[in-house]
Every structure is written in structure tokens, then in C-alpha cells.
Protein backbone atom coordinates (compact mmCIF):
# COMPACT_ATOMS: atom_id res chain seq x y z
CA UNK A 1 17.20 21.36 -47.99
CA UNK A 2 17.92 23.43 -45.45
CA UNK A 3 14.85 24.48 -42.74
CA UNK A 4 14.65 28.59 -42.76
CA UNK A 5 15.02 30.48 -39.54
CA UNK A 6 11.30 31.70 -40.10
CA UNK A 7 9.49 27.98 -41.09
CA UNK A 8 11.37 26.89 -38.19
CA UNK A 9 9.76 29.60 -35.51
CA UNK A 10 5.90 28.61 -37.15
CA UNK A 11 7.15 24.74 -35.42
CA UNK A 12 5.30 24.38 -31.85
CA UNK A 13 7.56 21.48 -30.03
CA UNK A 14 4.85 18.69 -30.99
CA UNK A 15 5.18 19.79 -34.99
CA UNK A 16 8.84 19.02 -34.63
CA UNK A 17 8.77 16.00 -32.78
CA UNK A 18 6.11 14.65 -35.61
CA UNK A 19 8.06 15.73 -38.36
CA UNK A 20 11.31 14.21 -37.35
CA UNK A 21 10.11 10.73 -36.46
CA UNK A 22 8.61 11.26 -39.63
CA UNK A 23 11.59 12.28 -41.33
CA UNK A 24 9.88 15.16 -42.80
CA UNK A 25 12.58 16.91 -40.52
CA UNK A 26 16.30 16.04 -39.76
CA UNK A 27 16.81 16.77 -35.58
CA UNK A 28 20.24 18.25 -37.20
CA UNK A 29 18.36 20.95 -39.58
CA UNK A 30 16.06 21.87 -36.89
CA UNK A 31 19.11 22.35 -34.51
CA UNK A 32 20.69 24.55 -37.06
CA UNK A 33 17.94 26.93 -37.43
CA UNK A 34 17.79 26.98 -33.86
CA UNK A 35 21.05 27.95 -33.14
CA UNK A 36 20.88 30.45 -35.71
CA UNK A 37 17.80 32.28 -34.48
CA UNK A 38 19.95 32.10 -31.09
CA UNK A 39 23.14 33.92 -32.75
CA UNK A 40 20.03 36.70 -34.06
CA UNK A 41 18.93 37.53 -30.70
CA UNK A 42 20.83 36.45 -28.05
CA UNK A 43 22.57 39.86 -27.93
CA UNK A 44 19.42 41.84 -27.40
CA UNK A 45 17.74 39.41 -25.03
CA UNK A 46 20.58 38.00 -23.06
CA UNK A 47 18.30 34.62 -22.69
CA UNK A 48 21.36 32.19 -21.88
CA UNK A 49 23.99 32.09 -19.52
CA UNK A 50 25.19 29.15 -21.64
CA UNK A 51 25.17 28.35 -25.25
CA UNK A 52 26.01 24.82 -26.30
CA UNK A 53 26.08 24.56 -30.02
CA UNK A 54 28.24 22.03 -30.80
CA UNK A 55 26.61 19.61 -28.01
CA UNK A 56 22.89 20.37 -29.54
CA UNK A 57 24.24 19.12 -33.00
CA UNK A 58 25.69 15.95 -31.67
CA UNK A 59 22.46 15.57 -30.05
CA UNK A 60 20.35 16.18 -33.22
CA UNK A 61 22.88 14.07 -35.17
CA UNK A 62 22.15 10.96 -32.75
CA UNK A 63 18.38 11.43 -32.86
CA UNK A 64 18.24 11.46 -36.88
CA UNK A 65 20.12 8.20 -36.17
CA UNK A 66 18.06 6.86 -34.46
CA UNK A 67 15.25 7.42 -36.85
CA UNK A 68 17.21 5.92 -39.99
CA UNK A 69 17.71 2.81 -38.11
CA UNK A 70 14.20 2.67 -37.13
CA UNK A 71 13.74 2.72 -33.31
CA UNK A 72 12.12 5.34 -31.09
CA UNK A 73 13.42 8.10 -31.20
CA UNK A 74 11.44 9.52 -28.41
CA UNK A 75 8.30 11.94 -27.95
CA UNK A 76 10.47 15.28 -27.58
CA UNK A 77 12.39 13.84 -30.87
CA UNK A 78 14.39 17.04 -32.49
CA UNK A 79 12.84 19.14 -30.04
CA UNK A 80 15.04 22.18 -29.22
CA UNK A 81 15.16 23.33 -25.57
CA UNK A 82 17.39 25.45 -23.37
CA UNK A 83 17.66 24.44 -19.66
CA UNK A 84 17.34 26.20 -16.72
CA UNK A 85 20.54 27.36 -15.13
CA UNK A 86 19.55 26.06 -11.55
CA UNK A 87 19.31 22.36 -13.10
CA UNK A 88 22.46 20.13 -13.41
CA UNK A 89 24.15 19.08 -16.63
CA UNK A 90 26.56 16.83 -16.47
CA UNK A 91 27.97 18.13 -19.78
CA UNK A 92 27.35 21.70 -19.04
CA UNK A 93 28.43 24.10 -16.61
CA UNK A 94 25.48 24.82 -13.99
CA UNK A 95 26.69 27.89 -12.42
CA UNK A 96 23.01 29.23 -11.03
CA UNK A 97 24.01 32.83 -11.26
CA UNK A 98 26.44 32.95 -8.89
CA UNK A 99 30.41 33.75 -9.10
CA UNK A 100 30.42 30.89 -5.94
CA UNK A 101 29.79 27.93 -8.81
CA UNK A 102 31.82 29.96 -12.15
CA UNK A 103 32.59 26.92 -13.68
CA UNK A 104 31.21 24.52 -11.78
CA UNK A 105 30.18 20.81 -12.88
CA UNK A 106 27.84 18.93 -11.24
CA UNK A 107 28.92 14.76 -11.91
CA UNK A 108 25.53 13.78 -12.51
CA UNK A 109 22.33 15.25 -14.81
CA UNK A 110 19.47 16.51 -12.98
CA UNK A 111 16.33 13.52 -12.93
CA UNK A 112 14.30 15.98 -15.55
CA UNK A 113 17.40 16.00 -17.70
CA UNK A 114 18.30 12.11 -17.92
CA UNK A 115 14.71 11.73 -19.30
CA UNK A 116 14.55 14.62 -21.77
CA UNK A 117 17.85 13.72 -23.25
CA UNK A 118 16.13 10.10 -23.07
CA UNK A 119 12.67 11.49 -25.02
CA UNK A 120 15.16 12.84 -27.55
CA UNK A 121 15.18 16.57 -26.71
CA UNK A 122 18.30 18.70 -27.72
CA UNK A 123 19.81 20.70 -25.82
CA UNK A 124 20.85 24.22 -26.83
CA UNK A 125 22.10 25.42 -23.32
CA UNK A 126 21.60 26.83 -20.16
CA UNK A 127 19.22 30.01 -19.63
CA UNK A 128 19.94 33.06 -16.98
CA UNK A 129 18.50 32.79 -13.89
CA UNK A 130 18.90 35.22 -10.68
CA UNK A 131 21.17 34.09 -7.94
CA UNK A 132 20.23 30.61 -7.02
CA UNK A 133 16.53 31.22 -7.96
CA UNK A 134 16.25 34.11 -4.79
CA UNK A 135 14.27 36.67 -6.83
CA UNK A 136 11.88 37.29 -9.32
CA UNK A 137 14.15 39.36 -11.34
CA UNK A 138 16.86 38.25 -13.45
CA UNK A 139 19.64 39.86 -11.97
CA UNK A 140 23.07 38.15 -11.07
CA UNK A 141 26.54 39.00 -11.02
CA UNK A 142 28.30 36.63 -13.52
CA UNK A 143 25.60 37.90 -16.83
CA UNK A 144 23.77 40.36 -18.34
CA UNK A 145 20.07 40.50 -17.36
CA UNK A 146 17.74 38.91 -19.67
CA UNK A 147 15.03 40.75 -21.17
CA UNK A 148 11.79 40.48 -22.16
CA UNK A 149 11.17 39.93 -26.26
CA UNK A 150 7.97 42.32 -25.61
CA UNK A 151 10.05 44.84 -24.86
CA UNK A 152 13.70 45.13 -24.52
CA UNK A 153 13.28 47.87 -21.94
CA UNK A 154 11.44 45.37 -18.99
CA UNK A 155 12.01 42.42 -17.36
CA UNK A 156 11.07 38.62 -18.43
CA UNK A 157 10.51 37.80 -14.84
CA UNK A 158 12.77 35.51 -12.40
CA UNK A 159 13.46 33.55 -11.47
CA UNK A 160 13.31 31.49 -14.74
CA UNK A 161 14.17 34.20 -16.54
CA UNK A 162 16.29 33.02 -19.33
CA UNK A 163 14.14 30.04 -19.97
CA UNK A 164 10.94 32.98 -20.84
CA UNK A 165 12.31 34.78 -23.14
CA UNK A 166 14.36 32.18 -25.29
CA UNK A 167 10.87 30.82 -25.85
CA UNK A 168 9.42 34.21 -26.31
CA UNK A 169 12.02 34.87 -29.05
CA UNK A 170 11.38 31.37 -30.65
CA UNK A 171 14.61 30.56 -30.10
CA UNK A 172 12.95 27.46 -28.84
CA UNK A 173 9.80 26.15 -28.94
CA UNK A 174 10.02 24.35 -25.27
CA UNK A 175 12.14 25.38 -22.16
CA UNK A 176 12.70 23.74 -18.30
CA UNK A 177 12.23 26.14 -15.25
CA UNK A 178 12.61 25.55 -12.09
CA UNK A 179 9.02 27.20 -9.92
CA UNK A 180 9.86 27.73 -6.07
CA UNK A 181 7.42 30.70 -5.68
CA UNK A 182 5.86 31.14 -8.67
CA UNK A 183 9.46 31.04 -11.27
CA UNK A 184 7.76 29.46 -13.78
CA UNK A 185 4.32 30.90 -13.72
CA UNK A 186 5.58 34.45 -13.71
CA UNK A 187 8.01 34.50 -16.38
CA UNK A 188 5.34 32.85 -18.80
CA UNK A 189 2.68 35.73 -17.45
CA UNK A 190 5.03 38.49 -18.58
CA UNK A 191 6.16 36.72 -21.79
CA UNK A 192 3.40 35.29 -22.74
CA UNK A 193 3.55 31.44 -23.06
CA UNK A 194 2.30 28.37 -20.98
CA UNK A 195 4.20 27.79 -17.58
CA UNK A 196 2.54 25.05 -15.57
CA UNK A 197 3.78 23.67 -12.26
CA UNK A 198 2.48 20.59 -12.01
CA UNK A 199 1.49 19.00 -8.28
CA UNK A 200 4.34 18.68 -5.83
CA UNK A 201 6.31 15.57 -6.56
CA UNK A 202 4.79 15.04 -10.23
CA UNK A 203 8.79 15.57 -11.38
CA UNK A 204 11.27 14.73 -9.34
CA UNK A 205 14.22 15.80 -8.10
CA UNK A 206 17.81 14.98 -8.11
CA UNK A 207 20.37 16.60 -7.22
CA UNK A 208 18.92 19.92 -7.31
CA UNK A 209 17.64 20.91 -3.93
CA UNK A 210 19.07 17.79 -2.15
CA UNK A 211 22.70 17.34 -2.85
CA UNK A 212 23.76 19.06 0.57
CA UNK A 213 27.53 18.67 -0.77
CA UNK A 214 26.85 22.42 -2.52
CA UNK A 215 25.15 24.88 -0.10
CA UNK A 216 22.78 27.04 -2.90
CA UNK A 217 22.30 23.91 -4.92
CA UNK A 218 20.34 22.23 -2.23
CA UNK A 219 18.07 24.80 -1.60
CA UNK A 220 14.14 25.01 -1.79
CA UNK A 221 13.24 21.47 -1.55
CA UNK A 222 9.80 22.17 0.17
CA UNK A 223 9.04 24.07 -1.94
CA UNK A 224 10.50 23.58 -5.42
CA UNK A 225 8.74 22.34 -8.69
CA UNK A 226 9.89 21.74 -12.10
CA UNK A 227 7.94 22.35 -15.06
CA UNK A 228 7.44 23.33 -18.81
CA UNK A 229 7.74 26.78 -20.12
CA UNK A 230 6.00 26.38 -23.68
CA UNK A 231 4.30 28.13 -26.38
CA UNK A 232 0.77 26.18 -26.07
CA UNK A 233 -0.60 23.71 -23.71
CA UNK A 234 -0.21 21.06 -26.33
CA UNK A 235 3.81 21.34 -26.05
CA UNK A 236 3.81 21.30 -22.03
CA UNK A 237 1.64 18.21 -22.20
CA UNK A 238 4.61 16.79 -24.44
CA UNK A 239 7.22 17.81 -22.09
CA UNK A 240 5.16 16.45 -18.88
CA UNK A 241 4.78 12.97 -20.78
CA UNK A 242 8.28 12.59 -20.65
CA UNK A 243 9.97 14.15 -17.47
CA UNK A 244 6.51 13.27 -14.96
CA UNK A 245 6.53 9.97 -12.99
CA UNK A 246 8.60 8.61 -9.63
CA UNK A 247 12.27 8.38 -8.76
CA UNK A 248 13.91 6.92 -6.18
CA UNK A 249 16.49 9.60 -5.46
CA UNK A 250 13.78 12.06 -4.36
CA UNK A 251 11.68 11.27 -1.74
CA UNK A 252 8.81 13.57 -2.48
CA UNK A 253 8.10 11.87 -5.32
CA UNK A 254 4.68 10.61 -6.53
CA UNK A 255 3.28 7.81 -8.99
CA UNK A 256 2.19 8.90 -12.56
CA UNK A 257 -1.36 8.71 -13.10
CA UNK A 258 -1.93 11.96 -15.80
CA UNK A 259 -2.54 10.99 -19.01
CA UNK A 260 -0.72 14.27 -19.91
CA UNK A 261 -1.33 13.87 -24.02
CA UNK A 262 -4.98 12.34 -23.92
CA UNK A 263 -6.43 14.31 -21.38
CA UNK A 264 -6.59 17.40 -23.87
CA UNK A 265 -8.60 16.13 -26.15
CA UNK A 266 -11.27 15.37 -22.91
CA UNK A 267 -14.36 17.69 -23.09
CA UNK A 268 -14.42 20.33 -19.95
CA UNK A 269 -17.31 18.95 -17.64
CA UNK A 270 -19.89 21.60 -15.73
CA UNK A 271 -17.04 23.27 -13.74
CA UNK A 272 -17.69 25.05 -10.51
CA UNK A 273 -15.13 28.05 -10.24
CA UNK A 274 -13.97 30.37 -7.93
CA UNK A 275 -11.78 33.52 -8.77
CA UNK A 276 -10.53 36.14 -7.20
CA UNK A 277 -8.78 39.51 -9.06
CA UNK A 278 -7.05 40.52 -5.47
CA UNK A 279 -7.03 37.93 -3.42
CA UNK A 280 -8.74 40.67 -1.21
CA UNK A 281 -5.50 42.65 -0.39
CA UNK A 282 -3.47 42.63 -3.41
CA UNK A 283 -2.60 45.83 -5.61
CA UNK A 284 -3.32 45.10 -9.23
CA UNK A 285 -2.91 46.90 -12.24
CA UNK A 286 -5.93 48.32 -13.49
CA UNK A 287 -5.21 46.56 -17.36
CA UNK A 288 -4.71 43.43 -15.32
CA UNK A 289 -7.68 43.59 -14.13
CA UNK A 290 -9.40 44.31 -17.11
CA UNK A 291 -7.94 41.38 -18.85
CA UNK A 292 -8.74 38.84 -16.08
CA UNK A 293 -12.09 40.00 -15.69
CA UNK A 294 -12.60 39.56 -19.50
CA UNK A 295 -10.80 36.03 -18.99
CA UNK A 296 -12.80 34.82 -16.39
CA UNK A 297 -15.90 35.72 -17.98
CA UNK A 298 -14.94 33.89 -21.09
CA UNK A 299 -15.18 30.71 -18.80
CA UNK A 300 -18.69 31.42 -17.58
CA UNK A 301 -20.27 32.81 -21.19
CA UNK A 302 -18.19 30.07 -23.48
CA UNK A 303 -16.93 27.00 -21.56
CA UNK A 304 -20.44 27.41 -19.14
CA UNK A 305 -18.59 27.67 -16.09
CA UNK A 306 -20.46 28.37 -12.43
CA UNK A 307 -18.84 31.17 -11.52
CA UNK A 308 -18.24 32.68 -7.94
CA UNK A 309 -16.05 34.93 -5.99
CA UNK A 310 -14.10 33.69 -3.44
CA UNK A 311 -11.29 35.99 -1.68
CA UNK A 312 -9.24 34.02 0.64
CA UNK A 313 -8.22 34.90 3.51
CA UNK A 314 -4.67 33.98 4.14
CA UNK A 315 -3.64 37.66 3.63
CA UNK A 316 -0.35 38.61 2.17
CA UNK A 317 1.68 35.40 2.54
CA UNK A 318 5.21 36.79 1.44
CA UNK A 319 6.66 37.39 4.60
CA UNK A 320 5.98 33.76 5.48
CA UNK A 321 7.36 32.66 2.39
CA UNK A 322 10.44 34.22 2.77
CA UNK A 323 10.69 32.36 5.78
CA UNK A 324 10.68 29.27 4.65
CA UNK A 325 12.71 29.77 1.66
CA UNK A 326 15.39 30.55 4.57
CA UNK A 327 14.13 27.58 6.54
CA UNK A 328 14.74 25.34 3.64
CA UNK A 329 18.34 26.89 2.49
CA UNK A 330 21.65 26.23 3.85
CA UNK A 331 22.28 28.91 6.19
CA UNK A 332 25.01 28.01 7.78
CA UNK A 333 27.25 27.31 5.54
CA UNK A 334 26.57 30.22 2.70
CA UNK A 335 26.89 32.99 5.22
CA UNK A 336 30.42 31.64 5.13
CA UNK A 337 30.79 33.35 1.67
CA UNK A 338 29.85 36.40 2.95
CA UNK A 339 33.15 37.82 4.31
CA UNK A 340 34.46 37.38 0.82
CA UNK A 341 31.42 37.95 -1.36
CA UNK A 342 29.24 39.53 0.18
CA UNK A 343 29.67 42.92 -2.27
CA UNK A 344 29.44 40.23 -5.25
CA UNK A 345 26.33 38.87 -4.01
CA UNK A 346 22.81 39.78 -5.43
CA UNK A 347 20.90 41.82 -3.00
CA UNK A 348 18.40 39.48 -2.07
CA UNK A 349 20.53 36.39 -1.09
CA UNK A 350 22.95 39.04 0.71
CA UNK A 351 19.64 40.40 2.78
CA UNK A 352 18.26 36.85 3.65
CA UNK A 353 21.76 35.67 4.72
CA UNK A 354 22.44 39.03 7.11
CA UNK A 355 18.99 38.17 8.72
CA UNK A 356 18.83 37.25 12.15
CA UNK A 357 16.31 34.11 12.38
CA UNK A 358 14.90 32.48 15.62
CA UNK A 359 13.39 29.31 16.07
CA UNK A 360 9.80 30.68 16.29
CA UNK A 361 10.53 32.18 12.98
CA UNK A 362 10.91 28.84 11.39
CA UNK A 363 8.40 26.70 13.40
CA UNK A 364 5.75 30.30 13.25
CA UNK A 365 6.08 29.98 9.57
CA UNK A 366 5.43 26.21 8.88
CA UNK A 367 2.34 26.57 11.25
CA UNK A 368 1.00 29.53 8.99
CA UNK A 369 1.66 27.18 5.86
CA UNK A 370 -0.33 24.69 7.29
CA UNK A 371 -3.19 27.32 8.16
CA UNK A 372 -3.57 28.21 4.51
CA UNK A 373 -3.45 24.70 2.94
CA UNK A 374 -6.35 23.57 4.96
CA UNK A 375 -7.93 27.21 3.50
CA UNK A 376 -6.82 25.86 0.08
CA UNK A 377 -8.39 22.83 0.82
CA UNK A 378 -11.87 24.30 1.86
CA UNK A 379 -12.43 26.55 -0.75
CA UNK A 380 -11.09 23.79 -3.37
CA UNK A 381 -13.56 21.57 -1.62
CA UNK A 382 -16.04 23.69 -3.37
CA UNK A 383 -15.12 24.38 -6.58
CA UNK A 384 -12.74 22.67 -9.12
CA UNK A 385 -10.46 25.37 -9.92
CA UNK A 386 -9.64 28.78 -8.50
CA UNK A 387 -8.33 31.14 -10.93
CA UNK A 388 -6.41 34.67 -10.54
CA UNK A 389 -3.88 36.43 -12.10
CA UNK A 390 -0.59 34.96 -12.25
CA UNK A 391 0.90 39.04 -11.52
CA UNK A 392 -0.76 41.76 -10.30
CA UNK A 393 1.59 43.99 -12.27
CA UNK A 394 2.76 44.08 -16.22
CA UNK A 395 6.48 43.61 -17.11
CA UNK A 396 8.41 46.31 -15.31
CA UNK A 397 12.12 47.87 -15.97
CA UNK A 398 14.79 45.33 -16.91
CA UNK A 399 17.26 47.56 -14.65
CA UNK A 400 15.02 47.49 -11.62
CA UNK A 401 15.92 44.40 -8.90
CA UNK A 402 12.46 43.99 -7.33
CA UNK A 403 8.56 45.47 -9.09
CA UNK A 404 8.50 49.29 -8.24
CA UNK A 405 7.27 50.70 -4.74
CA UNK A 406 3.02 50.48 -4.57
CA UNK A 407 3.19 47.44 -7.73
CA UNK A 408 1.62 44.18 -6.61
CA UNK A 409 3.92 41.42 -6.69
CA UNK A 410 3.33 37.56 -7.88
CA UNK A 411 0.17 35.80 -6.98
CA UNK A 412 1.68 32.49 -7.33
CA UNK A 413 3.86 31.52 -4.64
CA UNK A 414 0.99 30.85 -2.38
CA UNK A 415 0.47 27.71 -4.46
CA UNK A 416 4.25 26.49 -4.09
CA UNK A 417 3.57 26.41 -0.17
CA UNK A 418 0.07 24.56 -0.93
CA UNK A 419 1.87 22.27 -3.45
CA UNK A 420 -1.42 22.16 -5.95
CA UNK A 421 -1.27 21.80 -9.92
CA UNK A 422 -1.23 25.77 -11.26
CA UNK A 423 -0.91 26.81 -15.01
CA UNK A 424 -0.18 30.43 -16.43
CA UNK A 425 -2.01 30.84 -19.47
CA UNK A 426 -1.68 33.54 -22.13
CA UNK A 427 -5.05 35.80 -20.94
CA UNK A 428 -4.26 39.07 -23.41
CA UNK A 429 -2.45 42.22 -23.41
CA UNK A 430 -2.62 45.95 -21.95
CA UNK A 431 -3.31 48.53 -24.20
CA UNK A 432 0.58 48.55 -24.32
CA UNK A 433 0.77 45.44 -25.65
CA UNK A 434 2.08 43.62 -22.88
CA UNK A 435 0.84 40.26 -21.98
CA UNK A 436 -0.96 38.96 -19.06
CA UNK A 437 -1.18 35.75 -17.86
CA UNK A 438 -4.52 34.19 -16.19
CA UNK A 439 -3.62 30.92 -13.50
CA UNK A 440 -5.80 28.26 -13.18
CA UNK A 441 -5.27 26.56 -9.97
CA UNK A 442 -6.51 23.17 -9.48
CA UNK A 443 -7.19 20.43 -6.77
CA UNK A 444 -4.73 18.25 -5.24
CA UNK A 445 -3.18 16.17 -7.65
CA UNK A 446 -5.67 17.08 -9.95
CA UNK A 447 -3.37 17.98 -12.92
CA UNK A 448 -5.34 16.66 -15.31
CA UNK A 449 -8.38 18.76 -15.16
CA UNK A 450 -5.71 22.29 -14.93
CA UNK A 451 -4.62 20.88 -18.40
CA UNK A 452 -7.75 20.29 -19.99
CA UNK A 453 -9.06 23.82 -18.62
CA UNK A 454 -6.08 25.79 -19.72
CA UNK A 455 -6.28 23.66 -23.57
CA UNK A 456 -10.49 24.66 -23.46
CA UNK A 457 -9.00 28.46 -22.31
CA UNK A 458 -6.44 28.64 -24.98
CA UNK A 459 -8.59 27.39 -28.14
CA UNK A 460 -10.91 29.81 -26.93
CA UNK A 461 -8.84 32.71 -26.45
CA UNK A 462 -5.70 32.15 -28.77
CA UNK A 463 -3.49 34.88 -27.28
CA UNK A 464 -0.74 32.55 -27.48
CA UNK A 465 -0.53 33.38 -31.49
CA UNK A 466 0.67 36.73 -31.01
CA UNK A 467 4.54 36.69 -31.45
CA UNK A 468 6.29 39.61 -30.20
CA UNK A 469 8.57 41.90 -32.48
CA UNK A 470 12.13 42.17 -31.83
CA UNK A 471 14.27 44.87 -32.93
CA UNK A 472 14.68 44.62 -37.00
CA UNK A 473 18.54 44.00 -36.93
CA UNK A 474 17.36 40.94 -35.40
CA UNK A 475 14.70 39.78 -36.98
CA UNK A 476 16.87 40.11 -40.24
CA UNK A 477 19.45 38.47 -39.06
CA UNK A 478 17.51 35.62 -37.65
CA UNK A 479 15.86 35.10 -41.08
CA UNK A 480 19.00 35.39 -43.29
């Protein structure tokens, strides 16, 4: 029998994986839907840079064989997933948005990758991201710019753009993004799903941000995370299960001590919470606002938070974290390119590689991040979790290359320079029906307790339900 396009999108990523091991599914049936709810929309939403189908079906093929003979076939078994286009595939071209890697192969699979393909995930291919992760738009010069399932007029975010809205369209029920200020979180916010960046070093590493062989590729490595883009907390706890835990190859890298699955089913204890709609300084949209006000109160009157107010005062941190995005790419050697690129670059990489830096620059920035971690630390020293907004603003035009003059940008990357578990959880919508996502911020290395929040959040608030409505020619086609 074969699995419809629309009993395939009601599948969250732990339905699937259950069914198959089960064989109540076949991996290869669930592929097949997949792919075809990927022919449906990929033209409006422009979600992948890549599409792999006849890879995903070998994939599925060698899972469901797995399952006839009896062994494991792992706890993502069947799952679909489309990976981020920053993250190497051996198998796959990882070009990262740039016209300096068209083509280009990378000889080994990224860490995260190994152990999906390991857990029995499939593949579908690689999702759009901006040039080498440097903005928080989708915008690049080798595709089209992805956009957002809520509204084919706005963005899905950046830089793990691609990775949003294939979720978002449920082309698949799981992606990978790659969260170096905030890439995961923000794309979630503005589509609508789960993003959680789990402490620094809970997933490794390798080769992305270390191979220096390919200046781009080996950028971000204080500051990069890798994480789950998902439709419910449930499915990034599945995801974490398999792609957390230590590695050799990056150095950064930290034991595994999260019971990612059991942990959910944990009762909250008394939290003490602080929360801040601003951060003090920050421009918000007033139906942001609205919606995290209602959030946050939801953990006070129903989950019997303490609640209190805490702005911090690191003021606006995005000139420093530009800094050390610079401090922590390969200068040197990509301002090479620019003689022959530098018209074919993105804006962005083109700016930070024309920028004169000075040694005070650099070691003036590092000192400031180690300011506001110790601020991090006090106020966390407090309280359990800190939650915010994950963006100050709603989805904005798709055409656009950075939020609109007076918007308030991302509240996340803060975090990324603190290194501390964050999730972006589905909070509600504007009176435009555009979603907003709440982050829950927790200790360090507390990941654990940022899960079981954001599950207590979610089955209180089920904003992840809604489903967004493509254009009909798609939605037709995708259930044909």
C-alpha cells in the first residue's frame, strides 16, 4: 500500500521511526511520500540547494533491510531529513552558498552525519543556506532564496534557512542546522517549529569549522553549534539521542550525560525564572511582545513558575559579535577571492572581508565576551532559566538582505558567545498569523531541564499544531 502525501505529513519523526521498526511502515514508502511532497513545493519555497532522491531511496531501501533481517535499525529509523548546506556529505555536494565551493566534495561526512546515517535517518538533501552561514537571511548567489511556508512573500530566516522551511512545509518531519548566532533558533521562531542549540560541545564537530584546508568551511568554531530543527520537542529529543556525545576529532567536545528521551517525561520542579521582553535596549514588535508576555505568563499561572524580571546589562552585543565571527574566520586567505569575486559575493561576507581589523579589535572583543558570560553566569546563578524572545521582529520580506531599518534583530546570538543550552519554542502568532517563537535559555550544561521546560511549554501551549497553508497548486499536487 502505498503511504499518501497527506498521512505522511500527520507523521512527527518519532511516529515514523516507531512505525518502521515496527514494520507498520517501509523506510522506502515513507521516502516516497517524502520526495513527493518535495516535488509539490519545492518550487514555491526554494527549501534545498540539493535534492537527492535517488540516494534517500537507497537509504530507505537499506533500513527496511535491516528491519526484515531483524537488527536495529536505529532510533531515527525511516526518518526523512534534509541537511544543512554548511555540513559535509561525503555523497553530496556541500557547496555552503557560495560559487567558491560549486561543486565541491568534501572526502569525509560531517561527525553529526556519520551518526544520523548510523541511527538510520534518510537523507533527502541539502537545504539553502546564506553564504557560509554570514547572515540571517537566506540570500546567496548560486540559488533562489528560500521562503517562508507562512508566507511566500517573507523570509524563513538564515542562516539555516532551507532547513526551516522544508520542515515548515512537511517536507520533513526533522532537519540539521548549523546555530553560530542564533541560525537555528531564528529560523524555527519565524517558521514555527522547535530549534534547540544544545550546550557548546554537546555535538561535535568535524570537519566543519576546523578543516583549515577550505577557508569558509573552517569558520565559526567558537562559536558554532549544531542542532535539531523539528516539529515538537519530542522529535529534537530523538535527533539529540543520536548525534549528542564526544569525538575525538573536535576538541571542544564534551561527555554525554542528557538523557535526551527520558528527561521529557520528568515533571517540571518549582522553577525560578527570569525574563526579559527587551533585554532593556532592544526594539520589539509590539505583537511580539504581546505573545511573549502571554507566554511567559503561562509559565507562572500553569507550570507555577517564580517569575521575575531581569534586564541584563550587556547592551547590544552585535557589534562584538561580528567581531569575533571575523576573529574566528579565515581572513587571510578569503580576501584572496575578492579580486575575482568580490561582485559575486553576498554583501555581508564582501563587507566583513573589506574591513580593516586591528589587534585590539580582536583581543577588545574576546574581553567583552568574557564580561557577559560572567553576567550570564550571575543572573543564571539565580534563576534556572531566562527566557525572551527568540526575534524581536516577525518574518520580514523574502527580497530584503538584512530586517528593515528601526526592526529589532535576533536575540539569540548572545547565547552562542555564552555557549549555554537555548530552545526556540512555538509561543503563537500575530494577528497576521505569523509565528513567534519564545527561547528558553538554560544553565550551563543544563540541557536537560531546557528540554523538559520547552516539552511542559509545548503541551501547554500546542502552537506547534498549526500547519501553515501553502499555495493550492501545491497543496494539490503534494496530495495527488
Amino acid at each position: 500500500m502505498t503511504l499518501s502525501v497527506d498521512d505522511y505529513m500527520a507523521l512527527d519523526a518519532p511516529d515514523i521511526a516507531a512505525g518502521v521498526k515496527t514494520r507498520r511502515l517501509s523506510a522506502r514508502e515513507v521516502a516516497e511520500a517524502a520526495l513527493r511532497r518535495m516535488d509539490a513545493v519545492e518550487p514555491h519555497i526554494h527549501a534545498f540547494s540539493l535534492a537527492a532522491p535517488e540516494l534517500a531511496l537507497a537509504a530507505a531501501a537499506a533500513v527496511d533491510e535491516k528491519v526484515s533481517r531483524g537488527e536495529d535499525a536505529g532510533v531515527l529509523a525511516g526518518v526523512p531529513l534534509g541537511i544543512k548546506d554548511l555540513i559535509a556529505t561525503k555523497d553530496m555536494v556541500t557547496s555552503m552558498g557560495s560559487i567558491m565551493y560549486e561543486g565541491f566534495r568534501h572526502e569525509e561526512d560531517d561527525i553529526v552525519v556519520e551518526r544520523l546515517r548510523a541511527a538510520g535517518a534518510v537523507i533527502l538533501g541539502k537545504t539553502n543556506v546564506s553564504e557560509f552561514g554570514y547572515s540571517g537571511v537566506s540570500h546567496n548567489r548560486v540559488f533562489p532564496a528560500t521562503r517562508n511556508p507562512w508566507n511566500l512573500a517573507l523570509t524563513s530566516g538564515g542562516s539555516s534557512s532551507g532547513s526551516a522551511a522544508s520542515v515548515a512545509a512537511r517536507v520533513s518531519p526533522i532537519s540539521i542546522g548549523s546555530d553560530g548566532g542564533g541560525s537555528v533558533r531564528g529560523p524555527s521562531a519565524f517558521c514555527n517549529l522547535v530549534g534547540v542549540k544544545p550546550s557548546m560541545g554537546r555535538v561535535p564537530l568535524w570537519p566543519g569549522c576546523r578543516d583549515a584546508r577550505y577557508p569558509g568551511f573552517s569558520s565559526w568554531e567558537s562559536l558554532e553549534h549544531i542542532g535539531p530543527m523539528t516539529r515538537t520537542v519530542e522529535g529534537a529529543a530523538l535527533v539529540l539521542s543520536a548525534i549528542a556525545g564526544p569525538d575525538m576529532r573536535d576538541r571542544h567536545s564534551i561527555p554525554q550525560d542528557v538523557d535526551w528521551l527520558g528527561c521529557l517525561s520528568r515533571p517540571l520542579p518549582k522553577l525560578r525564572i527570569a525574563f526579559s521582553e527587551d533585554f532593556g535596549y532592544m526594539q520589539v514588535d509590539p505583537e511580539v511582545r504581546r505573545v511573549f508576555r502571554e507566554a511567559v505568563g503561562l509559565f507562572g499561572s500553569t507550570l507555577g513558575a517564580t517569575l521575575g524580571q531581569v534586564d541584563p546589562e550587556w547592551g547590544d552585543t552585535m557589534p562584538l559579535f561580528r567581531t569575533l565571527v571575523a576573529a574566528d574566520s579565515d581572513i587571510s586567505a578569503m580576501r584572496k577571492w575578492l579580486p575575482d569575486y568580490r561582485d559575486k559575493m553576498s554583501v555581508h561576507l564582501r563587507e566583513m572581508l573589506e574591513k580593516n581589523y586591528s589587534a585590539e579589535d580582536f583581543t577588545d572583543a574576546h574581553r567583552r565576551r568574557q564580561e557577559i558570560c560572567v553576567m550570564a553566569s550571575r543572573i543564571m546563578r539565580d534563576h534556572d532559566l531566562f527566557l525572551c524572545p527568540t526575534q524581536g521582529m516577525l518574518p520580514f520580506d523574502v527580497d530584503l538582505q538584512a530586517p528593515p531599518v528601526g526592526k529589532s534583530g535576533s536575540f539569540a546570538h548572545v547565547f552562542n558567545l555564552t555557549g549555554q543550552p537555548a530552545a526556540s519554542v512555538p509561543a503563537g502568532f500575530s494577528q497576521d498569523d505569523l509565528p513567534v517563537g519564545l527561547q528558553i535559555v538554560g544553565r550551563h550544561l543544563d540541557d536537560a531541564l531546557v528540554m523538559r521546560a520547552a516539552k511542559a511549554f509545548q503541551d501547554a501551549m500546542p502552537a506547534h499544531r498549526r500547519v501553515p497553508r501553502l499555495p493550492i497548486s501545491a497543496m494539490r499536487a503534494g496530495a495527488a
